[in-house]
PDB file of N, CA and C in Angstrom:
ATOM      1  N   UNK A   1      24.439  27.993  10.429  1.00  0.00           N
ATOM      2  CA  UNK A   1      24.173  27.097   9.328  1.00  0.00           C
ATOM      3  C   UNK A   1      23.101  27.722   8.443  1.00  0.00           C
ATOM      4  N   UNK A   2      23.610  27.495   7.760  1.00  0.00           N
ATOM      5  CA  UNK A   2      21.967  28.535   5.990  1.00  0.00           C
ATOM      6  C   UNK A   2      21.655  26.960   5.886  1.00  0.00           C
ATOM      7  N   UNK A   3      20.221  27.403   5.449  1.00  0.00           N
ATOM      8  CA  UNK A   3      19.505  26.547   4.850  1.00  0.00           C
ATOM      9  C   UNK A   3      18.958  26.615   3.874  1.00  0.00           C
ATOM     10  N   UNK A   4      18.672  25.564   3.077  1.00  0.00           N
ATOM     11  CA  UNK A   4      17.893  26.106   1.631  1.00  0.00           C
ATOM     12  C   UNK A   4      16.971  25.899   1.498  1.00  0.00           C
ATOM     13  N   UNK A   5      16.518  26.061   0.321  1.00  0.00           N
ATOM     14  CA  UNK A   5      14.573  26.702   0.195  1.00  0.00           C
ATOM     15  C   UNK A   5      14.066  25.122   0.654  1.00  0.00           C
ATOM     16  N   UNK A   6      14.414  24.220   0.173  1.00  0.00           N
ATOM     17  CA  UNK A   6      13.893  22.691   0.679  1.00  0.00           C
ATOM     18  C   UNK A   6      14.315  22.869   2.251  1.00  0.00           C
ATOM     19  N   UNK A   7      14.808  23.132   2.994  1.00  0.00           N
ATOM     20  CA  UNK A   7      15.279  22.959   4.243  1.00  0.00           C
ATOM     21  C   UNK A   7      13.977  24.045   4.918  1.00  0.00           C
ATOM     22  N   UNK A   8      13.925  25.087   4.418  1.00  0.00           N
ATOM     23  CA  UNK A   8      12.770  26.163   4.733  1.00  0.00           C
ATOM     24  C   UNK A   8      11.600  25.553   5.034  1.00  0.00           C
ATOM     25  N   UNK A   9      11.229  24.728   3.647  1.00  0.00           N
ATOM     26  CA  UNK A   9      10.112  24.471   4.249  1.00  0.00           C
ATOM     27  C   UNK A   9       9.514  23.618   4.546  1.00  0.00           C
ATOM     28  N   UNK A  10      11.020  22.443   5.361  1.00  0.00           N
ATOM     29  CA  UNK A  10      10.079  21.390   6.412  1.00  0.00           C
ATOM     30  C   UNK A  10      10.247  21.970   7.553  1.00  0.00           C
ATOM     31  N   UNK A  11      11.212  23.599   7.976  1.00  0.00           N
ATOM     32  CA  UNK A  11      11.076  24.170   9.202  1.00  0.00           C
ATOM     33  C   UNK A  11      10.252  24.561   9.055  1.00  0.00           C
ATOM     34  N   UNK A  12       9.121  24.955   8.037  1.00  0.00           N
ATOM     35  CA  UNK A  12       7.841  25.755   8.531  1.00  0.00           C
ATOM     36  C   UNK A  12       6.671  23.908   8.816  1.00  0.00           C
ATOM     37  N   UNK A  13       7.259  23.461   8.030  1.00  0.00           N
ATOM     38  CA  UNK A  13       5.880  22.180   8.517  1.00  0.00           C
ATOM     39  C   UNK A  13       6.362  21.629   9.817  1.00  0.00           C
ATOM     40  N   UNK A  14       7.878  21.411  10.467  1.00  0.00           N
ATOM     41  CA  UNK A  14       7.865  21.149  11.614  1.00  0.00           C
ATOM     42  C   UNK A  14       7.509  22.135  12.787  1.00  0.00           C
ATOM     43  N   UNK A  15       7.202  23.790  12.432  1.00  0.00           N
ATOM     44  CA  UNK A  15       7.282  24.794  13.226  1.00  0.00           C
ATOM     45  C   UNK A  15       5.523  24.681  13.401  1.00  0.00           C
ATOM     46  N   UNK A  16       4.626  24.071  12.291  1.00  0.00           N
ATOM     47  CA  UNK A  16       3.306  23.638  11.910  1.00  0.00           C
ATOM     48  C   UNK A  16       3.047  22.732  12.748  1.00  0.00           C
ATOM     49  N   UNK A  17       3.806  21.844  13.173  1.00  0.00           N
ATOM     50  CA  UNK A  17       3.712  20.467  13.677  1.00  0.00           C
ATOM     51  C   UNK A  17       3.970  20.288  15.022  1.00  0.00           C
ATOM     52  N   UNK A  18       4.599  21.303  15.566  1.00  0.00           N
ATOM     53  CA  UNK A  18       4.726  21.402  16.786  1.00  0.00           C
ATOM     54  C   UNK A  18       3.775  22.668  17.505  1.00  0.00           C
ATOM     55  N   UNK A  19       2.879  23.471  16.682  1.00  0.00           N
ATOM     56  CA  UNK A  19       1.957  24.249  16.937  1.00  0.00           C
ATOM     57  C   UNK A  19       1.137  23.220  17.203  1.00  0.00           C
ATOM     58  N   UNK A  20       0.485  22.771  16.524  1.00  0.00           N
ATOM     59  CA  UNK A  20      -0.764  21.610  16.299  1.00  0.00           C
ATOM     60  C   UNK A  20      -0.350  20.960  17.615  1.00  0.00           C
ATOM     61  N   UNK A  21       0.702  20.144  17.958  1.00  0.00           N
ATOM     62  CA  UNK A  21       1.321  19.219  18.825  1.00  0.00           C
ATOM     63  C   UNK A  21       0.672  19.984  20.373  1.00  0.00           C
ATOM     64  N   UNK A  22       1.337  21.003  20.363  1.00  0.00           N
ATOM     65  CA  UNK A  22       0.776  22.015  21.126  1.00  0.00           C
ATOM     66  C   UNK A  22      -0.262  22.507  21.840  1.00  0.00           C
ATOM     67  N   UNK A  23      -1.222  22.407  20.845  1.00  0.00           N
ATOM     68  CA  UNK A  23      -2.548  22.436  20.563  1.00  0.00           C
ATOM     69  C   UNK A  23      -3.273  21.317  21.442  1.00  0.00           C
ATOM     70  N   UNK A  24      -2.813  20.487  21.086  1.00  0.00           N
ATOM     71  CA  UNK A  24      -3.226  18.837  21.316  1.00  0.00           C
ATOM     72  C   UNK A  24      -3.266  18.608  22.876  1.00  0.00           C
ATOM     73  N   UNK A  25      -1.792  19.179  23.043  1.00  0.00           N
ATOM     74  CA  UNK A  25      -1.805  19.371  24.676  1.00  0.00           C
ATOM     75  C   UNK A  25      -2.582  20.180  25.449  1.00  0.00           C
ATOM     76  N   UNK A  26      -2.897  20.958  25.283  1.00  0.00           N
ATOM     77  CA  UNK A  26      -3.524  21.906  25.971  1.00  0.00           C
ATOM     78  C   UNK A  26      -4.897  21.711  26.022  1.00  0.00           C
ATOM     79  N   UNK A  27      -5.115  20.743  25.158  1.00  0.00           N
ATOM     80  CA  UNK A  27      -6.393  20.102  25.227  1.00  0.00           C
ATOM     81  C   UNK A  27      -6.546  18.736  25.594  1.00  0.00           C
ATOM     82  N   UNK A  28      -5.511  18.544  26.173  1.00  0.00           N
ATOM     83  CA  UNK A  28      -5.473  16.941  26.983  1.00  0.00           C
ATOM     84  C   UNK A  28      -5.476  15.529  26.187  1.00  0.00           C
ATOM     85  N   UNK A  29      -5.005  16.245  25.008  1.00  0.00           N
ATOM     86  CA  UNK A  29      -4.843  14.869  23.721  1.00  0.00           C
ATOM     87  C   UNK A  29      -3.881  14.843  23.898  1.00  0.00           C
ATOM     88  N   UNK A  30      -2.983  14.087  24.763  1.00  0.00           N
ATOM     89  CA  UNK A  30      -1.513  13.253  25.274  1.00  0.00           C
ATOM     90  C   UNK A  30      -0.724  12.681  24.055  1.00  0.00           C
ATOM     91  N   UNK A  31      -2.205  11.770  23.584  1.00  0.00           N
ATOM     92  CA  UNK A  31      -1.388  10.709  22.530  1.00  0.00           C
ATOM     93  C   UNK A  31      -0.840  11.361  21.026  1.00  0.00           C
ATOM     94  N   UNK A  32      -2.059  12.386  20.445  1.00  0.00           N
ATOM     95  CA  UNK A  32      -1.650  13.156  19.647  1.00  0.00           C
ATOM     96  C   UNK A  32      -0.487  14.412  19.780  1.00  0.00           C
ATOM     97  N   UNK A  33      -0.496  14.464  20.506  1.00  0.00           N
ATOM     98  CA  UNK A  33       0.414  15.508  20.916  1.00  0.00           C
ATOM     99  C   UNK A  33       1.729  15.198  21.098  1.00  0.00           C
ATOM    100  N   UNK A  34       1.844  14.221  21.934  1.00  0.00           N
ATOM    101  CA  UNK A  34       3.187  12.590  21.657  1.00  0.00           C
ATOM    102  C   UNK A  34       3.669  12.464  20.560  1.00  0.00           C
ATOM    103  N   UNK A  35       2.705  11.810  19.901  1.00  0.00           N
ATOM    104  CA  UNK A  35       3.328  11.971  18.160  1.00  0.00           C
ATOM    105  C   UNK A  35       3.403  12.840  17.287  1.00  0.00           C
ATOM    106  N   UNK A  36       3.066  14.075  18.038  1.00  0.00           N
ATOM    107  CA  UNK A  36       3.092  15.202  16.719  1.00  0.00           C
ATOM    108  C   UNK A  36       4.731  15.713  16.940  1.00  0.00           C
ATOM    109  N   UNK A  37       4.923  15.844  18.400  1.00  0.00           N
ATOM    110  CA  UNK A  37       6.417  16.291  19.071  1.00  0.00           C
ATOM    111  C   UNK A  37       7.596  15.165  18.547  1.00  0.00           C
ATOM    112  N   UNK A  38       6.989  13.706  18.411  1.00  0.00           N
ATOM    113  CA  UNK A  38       7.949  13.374  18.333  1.00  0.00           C
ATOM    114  C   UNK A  38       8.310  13.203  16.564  1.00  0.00           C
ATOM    115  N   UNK A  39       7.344  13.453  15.822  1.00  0.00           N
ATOM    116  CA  UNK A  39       7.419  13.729  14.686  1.00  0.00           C
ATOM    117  C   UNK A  39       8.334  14.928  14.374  1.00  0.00           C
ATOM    118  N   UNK A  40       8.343  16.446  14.951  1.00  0.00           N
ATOM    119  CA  UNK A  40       8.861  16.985  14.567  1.00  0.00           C
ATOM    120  C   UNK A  40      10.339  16.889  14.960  1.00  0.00           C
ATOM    121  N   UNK A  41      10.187  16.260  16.230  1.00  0.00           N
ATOM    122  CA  UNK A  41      11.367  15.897  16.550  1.00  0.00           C
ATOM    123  C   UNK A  41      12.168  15.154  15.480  1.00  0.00           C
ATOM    124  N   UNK A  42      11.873  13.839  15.258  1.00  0.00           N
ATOM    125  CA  UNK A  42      12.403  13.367  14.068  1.00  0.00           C
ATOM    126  C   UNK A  42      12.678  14.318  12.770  1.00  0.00           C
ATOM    127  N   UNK A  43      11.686  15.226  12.236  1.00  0.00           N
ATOM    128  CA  UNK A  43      12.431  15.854  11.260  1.00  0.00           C
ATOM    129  C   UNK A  43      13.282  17.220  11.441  1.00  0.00           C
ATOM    130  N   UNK A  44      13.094  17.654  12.818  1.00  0.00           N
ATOM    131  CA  UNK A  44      14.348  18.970  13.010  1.00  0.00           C
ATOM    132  C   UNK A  44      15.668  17.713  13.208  1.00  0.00           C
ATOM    133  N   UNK A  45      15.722  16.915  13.575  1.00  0.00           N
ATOM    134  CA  UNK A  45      17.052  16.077  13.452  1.00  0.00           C
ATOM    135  C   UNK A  45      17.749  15.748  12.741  1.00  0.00           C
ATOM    136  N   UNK A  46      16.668  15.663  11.529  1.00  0.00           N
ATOM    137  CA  UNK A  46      17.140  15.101   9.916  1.00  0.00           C
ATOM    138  C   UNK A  46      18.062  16.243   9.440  1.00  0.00           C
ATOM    139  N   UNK A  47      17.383  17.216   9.310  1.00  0.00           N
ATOM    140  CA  UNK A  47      18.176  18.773   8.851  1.00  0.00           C
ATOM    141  C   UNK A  47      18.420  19.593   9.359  1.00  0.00           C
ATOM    142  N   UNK A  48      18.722  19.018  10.840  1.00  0.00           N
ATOM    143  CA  UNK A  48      19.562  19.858  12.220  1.00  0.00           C
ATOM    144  C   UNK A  48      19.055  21.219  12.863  1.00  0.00           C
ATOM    145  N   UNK A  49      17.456  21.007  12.382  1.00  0.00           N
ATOM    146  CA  UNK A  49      17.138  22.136  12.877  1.00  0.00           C
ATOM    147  C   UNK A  49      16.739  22.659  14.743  1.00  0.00           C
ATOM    148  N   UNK A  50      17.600  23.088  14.923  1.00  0.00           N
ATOM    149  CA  UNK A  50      18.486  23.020  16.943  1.00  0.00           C
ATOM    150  C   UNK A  50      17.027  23.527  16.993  1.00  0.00           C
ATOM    151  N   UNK A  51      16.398  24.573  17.058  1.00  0.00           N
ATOM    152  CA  UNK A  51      15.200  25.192  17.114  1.00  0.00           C
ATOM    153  C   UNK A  51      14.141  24.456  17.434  1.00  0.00           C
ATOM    154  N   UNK A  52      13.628  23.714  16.464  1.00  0.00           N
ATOM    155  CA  UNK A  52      12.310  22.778  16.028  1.00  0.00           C
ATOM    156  C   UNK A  52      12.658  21.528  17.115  1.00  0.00           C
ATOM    157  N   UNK A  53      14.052  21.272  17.072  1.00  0.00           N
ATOM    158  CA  UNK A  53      14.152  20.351  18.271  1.00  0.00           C
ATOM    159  C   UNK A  53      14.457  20.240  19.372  1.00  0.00           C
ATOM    160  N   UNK A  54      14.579  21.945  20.182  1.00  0.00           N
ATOM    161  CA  UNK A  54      14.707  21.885  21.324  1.00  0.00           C
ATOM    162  C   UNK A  54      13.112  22.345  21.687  1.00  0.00           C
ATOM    163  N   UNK A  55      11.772  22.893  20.858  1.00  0.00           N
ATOM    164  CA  UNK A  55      11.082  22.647  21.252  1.00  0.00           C
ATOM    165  C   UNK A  55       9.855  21.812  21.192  1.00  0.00           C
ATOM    166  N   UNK A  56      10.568  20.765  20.339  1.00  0.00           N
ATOM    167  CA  UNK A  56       9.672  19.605  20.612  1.00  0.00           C
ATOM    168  C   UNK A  56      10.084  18.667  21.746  1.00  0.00           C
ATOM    169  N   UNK A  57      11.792  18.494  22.059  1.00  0.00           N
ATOM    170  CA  UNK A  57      11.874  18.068  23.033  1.00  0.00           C
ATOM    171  C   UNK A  57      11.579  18.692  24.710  1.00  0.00           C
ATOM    172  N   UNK A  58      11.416  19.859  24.630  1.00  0.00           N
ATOM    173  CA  UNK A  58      10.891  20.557  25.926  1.00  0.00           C
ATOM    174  C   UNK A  58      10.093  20.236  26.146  1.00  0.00           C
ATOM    175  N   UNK A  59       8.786  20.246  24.927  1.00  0.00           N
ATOM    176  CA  UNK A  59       7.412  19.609  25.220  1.00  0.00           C
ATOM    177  C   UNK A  59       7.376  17.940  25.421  1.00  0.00           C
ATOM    178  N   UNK A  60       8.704  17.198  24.542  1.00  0.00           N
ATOM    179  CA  UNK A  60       8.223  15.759  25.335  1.00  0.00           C
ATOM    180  C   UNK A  60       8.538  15.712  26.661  1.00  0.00           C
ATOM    181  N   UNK A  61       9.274  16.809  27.639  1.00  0.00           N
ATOM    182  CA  UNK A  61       9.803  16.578  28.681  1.00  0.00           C
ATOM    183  C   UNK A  61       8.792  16.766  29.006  1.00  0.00           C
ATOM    184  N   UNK A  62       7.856  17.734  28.954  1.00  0.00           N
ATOM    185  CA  UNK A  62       7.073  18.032  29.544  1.00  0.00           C
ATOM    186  C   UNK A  62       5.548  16.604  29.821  1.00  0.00           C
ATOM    187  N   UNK A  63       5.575  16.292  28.428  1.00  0.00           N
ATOM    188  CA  UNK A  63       4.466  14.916  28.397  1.00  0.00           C
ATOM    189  C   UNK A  63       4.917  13.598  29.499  1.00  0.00           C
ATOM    190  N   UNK A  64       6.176  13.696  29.673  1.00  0.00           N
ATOM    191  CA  UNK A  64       7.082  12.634  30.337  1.00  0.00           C
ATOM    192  C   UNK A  64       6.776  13.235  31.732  1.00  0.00           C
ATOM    193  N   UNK A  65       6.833  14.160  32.423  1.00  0.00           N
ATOM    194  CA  UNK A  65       6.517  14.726  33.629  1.00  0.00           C
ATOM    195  C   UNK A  65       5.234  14.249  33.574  1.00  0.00           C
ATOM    196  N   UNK A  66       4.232  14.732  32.860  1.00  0.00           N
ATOM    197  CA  UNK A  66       2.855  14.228  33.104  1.00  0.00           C
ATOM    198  C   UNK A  66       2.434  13.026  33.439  1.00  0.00           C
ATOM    199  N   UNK A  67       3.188  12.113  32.200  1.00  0.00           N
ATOM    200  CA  UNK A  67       2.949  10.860  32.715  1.00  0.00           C
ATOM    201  C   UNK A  67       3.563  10.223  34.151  1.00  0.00           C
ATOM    202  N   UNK A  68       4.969  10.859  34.149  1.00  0.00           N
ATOM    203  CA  UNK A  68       5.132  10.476  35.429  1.00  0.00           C
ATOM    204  C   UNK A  68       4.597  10.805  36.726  1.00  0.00           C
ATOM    205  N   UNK A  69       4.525  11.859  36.600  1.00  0.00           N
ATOM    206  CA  UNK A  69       3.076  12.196  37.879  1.00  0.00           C
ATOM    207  C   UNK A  69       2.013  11.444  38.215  1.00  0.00           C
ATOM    208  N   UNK A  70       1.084  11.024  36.885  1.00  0.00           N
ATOM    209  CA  UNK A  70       0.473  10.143  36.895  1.00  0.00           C
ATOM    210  C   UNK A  70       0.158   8.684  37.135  1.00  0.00           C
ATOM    211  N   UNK A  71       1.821   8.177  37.326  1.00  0.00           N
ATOM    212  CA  UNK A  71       1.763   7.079  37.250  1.00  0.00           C
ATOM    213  C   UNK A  71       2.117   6.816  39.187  1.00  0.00           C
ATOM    214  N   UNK A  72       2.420   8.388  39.900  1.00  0.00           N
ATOM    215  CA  UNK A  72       2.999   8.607  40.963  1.00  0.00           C
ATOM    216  C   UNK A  72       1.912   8.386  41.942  1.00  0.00           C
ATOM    217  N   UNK A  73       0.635   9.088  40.830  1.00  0.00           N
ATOM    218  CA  UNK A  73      -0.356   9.491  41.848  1.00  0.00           C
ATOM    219  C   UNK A  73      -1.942   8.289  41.867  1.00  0.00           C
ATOM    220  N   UNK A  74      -1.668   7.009  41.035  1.00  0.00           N
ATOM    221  CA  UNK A  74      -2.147   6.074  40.673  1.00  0.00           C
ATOM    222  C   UNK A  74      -1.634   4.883  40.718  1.00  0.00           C
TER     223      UNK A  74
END
């Protein structure tokens, strides 16, 4: 699939958005990091970008493991 120059560059703000998201995690900000993934999630969906949304959804799998651990071990 081509994309065009508008399509370009909400893959660079969702590729932005899931760095940051990223970020968030690794620094134990759950909640920000939640909504940054699922933000980009929402916009690689809009304009099908498979990329942007298989790794924002890897990382919510990953927030979803956490919490579930957490909720295993509490």
């Amino acid at each position: 699939m081509a994309f065009g120059q508008r399509d370009r560059k909400i893959i660079k703000q969702i590729d932005s958005i899931n760095s940051t998201a990223l970020i968030y995690y690794d620094n134990n900000d759950i909640v920000k990091s939640f909504n940054g993934f699922n933000k980009a999630k929402a916009l690689s969906e809009n304009i099908k970008d498979d990329y942007g949304n298989a790794i924002a959804n890897y990382n919510l799998g990953n927030i979803y493991d956490l919490m579930q651990n957490y909720i295993i071990l509490h």
